[in-house]
Protein backbone atom coordinates (compact mmCIF):
# COMPACT_ATOMS: atom_id res chain seq x y z
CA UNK A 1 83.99 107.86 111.33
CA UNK A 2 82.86 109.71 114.91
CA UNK A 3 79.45 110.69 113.66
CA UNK A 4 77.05 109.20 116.52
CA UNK A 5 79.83 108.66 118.95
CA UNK A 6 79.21 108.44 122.28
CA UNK A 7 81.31 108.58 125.10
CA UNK A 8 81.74 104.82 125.54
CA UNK A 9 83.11 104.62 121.43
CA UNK A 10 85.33 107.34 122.63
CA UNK A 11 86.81 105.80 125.32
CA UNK A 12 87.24 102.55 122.37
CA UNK A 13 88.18 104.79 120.20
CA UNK A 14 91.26 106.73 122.40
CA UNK A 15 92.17 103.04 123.72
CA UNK A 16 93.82 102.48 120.64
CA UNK A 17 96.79 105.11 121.23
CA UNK A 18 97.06 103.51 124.61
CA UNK A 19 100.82 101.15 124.84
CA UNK A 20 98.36 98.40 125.97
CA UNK A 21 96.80 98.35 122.61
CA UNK A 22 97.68 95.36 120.48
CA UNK A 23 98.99 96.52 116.92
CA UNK A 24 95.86 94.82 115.28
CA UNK A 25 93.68 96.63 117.10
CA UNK A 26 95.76 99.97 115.66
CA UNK A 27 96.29 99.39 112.08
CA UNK A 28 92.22 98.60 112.40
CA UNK A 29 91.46 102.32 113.20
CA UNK A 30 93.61 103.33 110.64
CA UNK A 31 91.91 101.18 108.17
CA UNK A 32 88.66 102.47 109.23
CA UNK A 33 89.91 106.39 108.40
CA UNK A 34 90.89 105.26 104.85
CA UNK A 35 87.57 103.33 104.25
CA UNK A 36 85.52 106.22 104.46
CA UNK A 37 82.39 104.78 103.14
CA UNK A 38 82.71 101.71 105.79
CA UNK A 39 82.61 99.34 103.05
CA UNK A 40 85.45 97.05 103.94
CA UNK A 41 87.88 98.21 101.17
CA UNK A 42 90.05 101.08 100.83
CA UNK A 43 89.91 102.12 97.03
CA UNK A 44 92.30 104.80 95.44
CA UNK A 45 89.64 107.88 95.85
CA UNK A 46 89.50 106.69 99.49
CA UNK A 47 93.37 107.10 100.35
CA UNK A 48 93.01 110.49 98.04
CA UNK A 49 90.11 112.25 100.07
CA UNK A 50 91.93 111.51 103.18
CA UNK A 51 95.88 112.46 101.54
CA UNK A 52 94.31 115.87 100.50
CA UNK A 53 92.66 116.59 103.97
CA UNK A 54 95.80 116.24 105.09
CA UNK A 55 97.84 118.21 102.61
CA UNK A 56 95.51 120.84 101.99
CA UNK A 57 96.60 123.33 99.60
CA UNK A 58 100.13 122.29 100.24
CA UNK A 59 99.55 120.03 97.55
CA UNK A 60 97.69 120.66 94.40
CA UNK A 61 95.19 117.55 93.25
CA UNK A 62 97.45 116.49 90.38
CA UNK A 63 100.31 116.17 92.29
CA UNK A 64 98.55 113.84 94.92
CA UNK A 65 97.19 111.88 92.35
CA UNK A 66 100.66 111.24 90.75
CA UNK A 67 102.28 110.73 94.32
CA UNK A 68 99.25 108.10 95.32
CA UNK A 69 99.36 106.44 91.66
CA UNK A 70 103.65 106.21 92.31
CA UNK A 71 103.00 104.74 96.08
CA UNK A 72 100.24 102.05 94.97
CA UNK A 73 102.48 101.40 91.62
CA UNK A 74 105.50 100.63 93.90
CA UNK A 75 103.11 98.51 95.84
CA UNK A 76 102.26 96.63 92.93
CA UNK A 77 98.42 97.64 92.85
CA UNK A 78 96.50 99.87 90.53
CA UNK A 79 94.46 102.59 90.19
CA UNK A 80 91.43 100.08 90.44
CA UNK A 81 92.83 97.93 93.09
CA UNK A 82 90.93 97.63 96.56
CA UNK A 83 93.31 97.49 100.08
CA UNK A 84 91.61 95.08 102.63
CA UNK A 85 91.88 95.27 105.89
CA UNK A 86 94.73 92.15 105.64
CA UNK A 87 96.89 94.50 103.66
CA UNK A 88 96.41 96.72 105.96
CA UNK A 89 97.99 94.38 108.44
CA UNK A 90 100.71 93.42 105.94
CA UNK A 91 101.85 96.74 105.61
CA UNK A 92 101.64 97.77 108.56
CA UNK A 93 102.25 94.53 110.90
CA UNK A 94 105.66 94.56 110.58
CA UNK A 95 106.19 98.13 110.86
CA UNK A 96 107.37 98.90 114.33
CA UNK A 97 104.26 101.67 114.21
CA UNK A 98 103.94 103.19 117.40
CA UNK A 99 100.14 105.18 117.88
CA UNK A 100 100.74 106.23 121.33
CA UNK A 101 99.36 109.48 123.20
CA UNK A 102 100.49 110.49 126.61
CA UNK A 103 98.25 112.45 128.28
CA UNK A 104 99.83 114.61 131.18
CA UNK A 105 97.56 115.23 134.66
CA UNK A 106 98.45 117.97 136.31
C-alpha cells in the first residue's frame, strides 16, 4: 500500500485520521489495507493476511481461519465471497468509527 509513496501521498494518506476527513474518505483507506492486491475486492485470504499480521503468533492460523469463517458466516457471506468497497461503506457507514490522530507540537 505505501510502496512508491512520496511525500505528497503521505500528506493524503495522514489526512485521513484528520477530524476534517469525511467518513468515506476513511473506510476507503481501510478498504485499500484489506485489498492487498489493489484489485477492487477484498476476498477471504485478503482479510486473513492482514488478521494474522496483526495477531501474530497470538493466534495460531487455524484459529483465525475459524474466527474469519464465523465473522463472514454471521455476515452472511462465504468463504468465496468478495467485499466491495460499498460493503465496506455499509459496514462501516453507520458505525460511529472515529480514525483520528492528534499529533502534539511541542
Amino acid at each position: 500500500m505505501v510502496d512508491g509513496l512520496n511525500f505528497k501521498d503521505f500528506v493524503a494518506f495522514l489526512s485521513v485520521f484528520s477530524a476534517k476527513a469525511s467518513m468515506q474518505q476513511k473506510v476507503q483507506l481501510i478498504f485499500k489495507v484489506y485489498d492487498s492486491d489493489c484489485n477492487g475486492k477484498v476476498s477471504f485470504n485478503d482479510i486473513l493476511e492482514v488478521l494474522r499480521d496483526l495477531s501474530g503468533s497470538f493466534m495460531s492460523d487455524e484459529q483465525r481461519e475459524q474466527v474469519l469463517t464465523q465473522v463472514f458466516k454471521d455476515a452472511g457471506y462465504t468463504r468465496d465471497s468478495y467485499l466491495t468497497l460499498g460493503d465496506f461503506i455499509k459496514v462501516f457507514g453507520n458505525s460511529g468509527l472515529k480514525m483520528e490522530v492528534e499529533v502534539p507540537v511541542d
